[in-house]
N, C-alpha and C. Protein backbone atom coordinates (compact mmCIF):
# COMPACT_ATOMS: atom_id res chain seq x y z
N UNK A 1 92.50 75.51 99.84
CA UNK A 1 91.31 76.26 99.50
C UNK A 1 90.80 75.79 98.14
N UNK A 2 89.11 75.52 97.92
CA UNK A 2 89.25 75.44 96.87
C UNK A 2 87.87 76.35 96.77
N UNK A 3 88.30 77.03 94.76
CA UNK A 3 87.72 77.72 94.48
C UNK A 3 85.71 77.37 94.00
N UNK A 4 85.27 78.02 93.93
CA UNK A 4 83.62 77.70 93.67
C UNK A 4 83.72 77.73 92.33
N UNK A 5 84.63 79.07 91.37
CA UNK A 5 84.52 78.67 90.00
C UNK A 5 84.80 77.10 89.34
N UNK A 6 85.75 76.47 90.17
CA UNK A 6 85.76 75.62 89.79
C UNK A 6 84.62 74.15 89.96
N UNK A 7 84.00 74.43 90.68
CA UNK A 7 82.50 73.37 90.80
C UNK A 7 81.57 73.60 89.45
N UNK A 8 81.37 71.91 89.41
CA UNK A 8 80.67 71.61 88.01
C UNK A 8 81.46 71.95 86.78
N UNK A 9 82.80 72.00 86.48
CA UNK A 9 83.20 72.48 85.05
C UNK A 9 83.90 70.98 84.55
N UNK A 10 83.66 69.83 85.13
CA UNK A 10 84.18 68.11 84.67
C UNK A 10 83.01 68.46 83.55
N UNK A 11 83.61 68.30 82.08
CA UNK A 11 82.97 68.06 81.18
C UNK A 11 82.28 66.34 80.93
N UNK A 12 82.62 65.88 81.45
CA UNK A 12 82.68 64.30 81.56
C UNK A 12 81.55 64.03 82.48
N UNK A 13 81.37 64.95 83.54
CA UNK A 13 80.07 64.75 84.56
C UNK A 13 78.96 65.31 84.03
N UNK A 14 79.04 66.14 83.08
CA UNK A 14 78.17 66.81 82.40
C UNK A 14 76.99 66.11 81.30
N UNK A 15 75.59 66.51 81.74
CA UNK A 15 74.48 65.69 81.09
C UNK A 15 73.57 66.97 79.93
N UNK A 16 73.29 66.03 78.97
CA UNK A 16 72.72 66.58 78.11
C UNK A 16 71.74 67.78 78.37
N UNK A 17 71.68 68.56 77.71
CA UNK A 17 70.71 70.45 78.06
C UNK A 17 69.55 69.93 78.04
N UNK A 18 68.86 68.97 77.36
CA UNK A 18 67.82 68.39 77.59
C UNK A 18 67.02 67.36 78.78
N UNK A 19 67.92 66.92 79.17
CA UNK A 19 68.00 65.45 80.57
C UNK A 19 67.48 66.56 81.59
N UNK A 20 66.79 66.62 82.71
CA UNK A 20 66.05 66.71 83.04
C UNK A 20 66.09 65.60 84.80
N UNK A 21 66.88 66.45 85.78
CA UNK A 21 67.25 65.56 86.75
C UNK A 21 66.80 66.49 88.33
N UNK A 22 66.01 65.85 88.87
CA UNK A 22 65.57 67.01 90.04
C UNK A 22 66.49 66.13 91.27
N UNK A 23 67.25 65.10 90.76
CA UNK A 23 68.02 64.62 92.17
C UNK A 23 69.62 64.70 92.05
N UNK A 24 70.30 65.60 91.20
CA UNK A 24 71.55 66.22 91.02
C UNK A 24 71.48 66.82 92.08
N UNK A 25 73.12 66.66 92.74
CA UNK A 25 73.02 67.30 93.91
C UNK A 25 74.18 67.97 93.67
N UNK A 26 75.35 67.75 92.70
CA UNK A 26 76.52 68.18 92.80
C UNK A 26 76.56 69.88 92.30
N UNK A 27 76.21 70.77 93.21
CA UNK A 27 75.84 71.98 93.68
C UNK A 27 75.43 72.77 95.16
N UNK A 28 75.40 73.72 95.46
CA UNK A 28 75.18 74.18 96.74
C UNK A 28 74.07 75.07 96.16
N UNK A 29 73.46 75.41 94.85
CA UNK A 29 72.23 76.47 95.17
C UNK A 29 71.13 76.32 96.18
N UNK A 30 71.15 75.46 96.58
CA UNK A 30 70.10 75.36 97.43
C UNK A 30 70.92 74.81 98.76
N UNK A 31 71.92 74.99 98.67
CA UNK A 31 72.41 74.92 100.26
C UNK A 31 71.97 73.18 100.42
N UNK A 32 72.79 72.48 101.69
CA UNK A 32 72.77 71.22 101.76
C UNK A 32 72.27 71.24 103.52
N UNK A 33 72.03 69.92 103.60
CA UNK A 33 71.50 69.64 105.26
C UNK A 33 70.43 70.17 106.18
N UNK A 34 70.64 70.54 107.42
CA UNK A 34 69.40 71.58 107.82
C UNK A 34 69.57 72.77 107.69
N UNK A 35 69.96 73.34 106.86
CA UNK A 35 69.55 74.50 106.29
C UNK A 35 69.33 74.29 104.88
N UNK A 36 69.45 73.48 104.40
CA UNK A 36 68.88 73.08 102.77
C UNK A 36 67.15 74.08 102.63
N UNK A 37 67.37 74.70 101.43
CA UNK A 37 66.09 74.86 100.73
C UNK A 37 64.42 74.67 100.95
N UNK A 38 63.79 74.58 101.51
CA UNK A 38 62.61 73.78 101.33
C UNK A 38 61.83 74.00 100.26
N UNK A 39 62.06 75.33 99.48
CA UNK A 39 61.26 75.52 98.14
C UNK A 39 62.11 74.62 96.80
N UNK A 40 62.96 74.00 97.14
CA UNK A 40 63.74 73.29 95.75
C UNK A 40 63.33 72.84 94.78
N UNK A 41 62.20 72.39 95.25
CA UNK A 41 61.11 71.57 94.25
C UNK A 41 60.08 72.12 93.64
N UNK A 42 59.80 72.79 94.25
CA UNK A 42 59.18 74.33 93.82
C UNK A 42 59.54 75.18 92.86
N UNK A 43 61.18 75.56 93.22
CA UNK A 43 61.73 76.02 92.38
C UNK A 43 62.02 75.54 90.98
N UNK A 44 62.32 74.35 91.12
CA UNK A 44 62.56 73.65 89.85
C UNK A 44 61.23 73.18 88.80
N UNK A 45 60.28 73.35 89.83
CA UNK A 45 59.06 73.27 88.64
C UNK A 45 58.46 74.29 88.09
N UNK A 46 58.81 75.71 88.99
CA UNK A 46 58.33 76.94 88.55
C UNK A 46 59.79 77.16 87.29
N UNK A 47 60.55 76.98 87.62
CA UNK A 47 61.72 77.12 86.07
C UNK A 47 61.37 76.70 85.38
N UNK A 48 60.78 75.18 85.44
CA UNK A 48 60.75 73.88 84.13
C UNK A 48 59.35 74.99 83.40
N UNK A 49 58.00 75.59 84.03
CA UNK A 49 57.21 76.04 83.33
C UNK A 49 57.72 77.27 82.83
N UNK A 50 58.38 78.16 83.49
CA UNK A 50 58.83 79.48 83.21
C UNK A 50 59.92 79.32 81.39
N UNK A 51 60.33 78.10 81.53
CA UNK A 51 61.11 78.21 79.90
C UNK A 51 59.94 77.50 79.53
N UNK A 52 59.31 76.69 79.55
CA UNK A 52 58.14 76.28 79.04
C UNK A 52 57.70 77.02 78.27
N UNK A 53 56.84 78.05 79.31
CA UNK A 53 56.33 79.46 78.45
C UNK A 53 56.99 80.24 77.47
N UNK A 54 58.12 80.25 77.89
CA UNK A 54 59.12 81.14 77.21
C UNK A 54 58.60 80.80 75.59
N UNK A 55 59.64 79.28 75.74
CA UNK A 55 59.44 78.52 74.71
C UNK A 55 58.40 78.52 73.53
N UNK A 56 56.92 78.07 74.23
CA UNK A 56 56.15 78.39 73.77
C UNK A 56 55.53 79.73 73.12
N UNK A 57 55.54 80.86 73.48
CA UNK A 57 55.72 82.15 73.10
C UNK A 57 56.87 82.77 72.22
N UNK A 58 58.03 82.14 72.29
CA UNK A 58 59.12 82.35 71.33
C UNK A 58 60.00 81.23 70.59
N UNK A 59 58.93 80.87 69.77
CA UNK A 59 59.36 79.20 69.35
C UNK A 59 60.89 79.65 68.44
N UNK A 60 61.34 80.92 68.41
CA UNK A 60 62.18 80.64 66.92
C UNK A 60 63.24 81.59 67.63
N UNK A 61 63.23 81.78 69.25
CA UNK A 61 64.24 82.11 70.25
C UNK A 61 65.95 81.47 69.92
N UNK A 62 66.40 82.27 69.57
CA UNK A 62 68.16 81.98 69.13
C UNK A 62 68.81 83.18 69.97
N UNK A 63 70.60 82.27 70.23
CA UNK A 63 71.40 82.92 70.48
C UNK A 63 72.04 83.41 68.84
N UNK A 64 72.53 84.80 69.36
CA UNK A 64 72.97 85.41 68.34
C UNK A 64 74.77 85.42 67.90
N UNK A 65 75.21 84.65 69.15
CA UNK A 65 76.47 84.81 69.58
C UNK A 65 76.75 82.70 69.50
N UNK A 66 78.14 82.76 69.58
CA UNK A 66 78.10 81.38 69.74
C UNK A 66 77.99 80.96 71.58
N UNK A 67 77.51 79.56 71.54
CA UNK A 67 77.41 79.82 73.39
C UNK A 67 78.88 80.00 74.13
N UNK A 68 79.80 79.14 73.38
CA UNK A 68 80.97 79.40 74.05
C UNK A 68 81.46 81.28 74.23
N UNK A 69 80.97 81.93 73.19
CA UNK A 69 81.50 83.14 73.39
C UNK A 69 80.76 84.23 74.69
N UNK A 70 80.05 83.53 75.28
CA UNK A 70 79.39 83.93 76.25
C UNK A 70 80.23 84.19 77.46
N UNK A 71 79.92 85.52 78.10
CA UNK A 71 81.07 85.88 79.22
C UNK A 71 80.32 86.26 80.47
N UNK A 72 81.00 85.85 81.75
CA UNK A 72 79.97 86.15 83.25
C UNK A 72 80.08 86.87 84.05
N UNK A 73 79.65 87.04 84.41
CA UNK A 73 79.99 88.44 85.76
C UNK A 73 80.99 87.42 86.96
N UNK A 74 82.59 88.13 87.11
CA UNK A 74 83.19 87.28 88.55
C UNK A 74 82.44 87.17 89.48
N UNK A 75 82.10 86.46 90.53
CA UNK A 75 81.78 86.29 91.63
C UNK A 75 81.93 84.72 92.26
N UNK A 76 82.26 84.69 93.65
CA UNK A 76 82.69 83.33 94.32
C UNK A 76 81.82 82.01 94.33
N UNK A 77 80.64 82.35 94.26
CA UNK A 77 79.39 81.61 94.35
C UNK A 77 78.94 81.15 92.89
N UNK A 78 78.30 82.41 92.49
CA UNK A 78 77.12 82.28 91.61
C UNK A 78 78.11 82.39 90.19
N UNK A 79 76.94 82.31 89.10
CA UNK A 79 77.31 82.18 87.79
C UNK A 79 76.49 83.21 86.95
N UNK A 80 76.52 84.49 86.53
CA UNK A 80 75.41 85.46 86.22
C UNK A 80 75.82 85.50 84.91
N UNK A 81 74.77 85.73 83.65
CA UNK A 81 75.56 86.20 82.36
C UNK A 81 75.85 87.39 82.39
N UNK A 82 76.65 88.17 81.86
CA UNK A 82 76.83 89.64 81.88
C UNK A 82 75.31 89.83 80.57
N UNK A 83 75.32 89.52 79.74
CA UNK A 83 74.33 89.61 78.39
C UNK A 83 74.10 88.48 77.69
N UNK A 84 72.77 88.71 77.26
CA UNK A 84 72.47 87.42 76.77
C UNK A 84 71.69 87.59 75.53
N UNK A 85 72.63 87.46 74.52
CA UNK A 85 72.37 88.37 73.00
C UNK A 85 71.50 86.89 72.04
N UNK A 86 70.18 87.82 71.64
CA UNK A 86 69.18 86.34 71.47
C UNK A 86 68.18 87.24 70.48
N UNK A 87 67.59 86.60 69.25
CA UNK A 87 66.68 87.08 68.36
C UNK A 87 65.83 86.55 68.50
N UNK A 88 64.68 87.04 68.38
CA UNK A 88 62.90 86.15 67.96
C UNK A 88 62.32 87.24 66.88
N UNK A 89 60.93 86.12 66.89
CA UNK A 89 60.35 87.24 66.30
C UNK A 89 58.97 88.03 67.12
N UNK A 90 58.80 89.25 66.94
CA UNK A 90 57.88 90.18 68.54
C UNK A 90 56.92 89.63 68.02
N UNK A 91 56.20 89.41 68.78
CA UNK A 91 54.47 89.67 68.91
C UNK A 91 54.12 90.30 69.51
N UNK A 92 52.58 90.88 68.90
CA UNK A 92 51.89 91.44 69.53
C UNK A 92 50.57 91.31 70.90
N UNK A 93 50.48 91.86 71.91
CA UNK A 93 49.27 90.87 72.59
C UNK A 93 49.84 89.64 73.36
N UNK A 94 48.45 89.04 73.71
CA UNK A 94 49.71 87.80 74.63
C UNK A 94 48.07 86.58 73.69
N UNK A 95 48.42 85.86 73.83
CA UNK A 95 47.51 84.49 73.10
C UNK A 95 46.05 84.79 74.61
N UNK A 96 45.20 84.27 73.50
CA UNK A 96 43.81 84.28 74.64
C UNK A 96 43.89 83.26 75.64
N UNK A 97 44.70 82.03 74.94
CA UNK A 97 44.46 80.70 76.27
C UNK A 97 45.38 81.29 77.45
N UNK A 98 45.88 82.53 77.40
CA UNK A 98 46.79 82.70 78.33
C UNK A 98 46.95 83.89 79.03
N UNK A 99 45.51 83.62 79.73
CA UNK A 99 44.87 84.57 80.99
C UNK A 99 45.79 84.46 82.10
N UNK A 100 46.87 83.49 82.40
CA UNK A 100 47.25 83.56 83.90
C UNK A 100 48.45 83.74 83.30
């Protein structure tokens, strides 16, 4: 038997937080073969804008914690944070260029 926690934790296979790869496959979130995903690509470009925005709206976004001290909810599959302890600074309003 092998366990799911253990998929993806080869530090050695591991690519920079920045790199940027839509043909990594070594994962099942999107399920493999004919039942694979058809929104994958979708998905991954609605994420890439979704921190985009983030980003942009909270340029000075920090963890408050170190990342290693970060802890997850068990489960066989997935990877959830339990909390995700992070400072900015608020604004008010949302910017005018950003009707949608």
């Amino acid at each position: 038997m092998v366990s799911y926690a253990a998929v993806n934790t080869c530090p050695h296979a591991q690519q920079a937080a920045d790199e940027q790869r839509s043909d990594h496959k070594a994962h099942l979130a999107f399920a493999a073969g004919p039942h694979a995903c058809p929104a994958e690509n979708i998905v991954f470009v609605v994420s890439v804008a979704a921190i985009e925005r983030l980003m942009g709206r909270l340029p000075d976004i920090e963890l408050t914690v170190p990342a290693a001290t970060l802890t997850y909810q068990p489960g066989p599959i997935y990877r959830v944070l339990t909390v995700l302890p992070c400072r900015f600074t608020p604004h008010t309003g949302f910017p005018e260029d950003d009707a949608g």
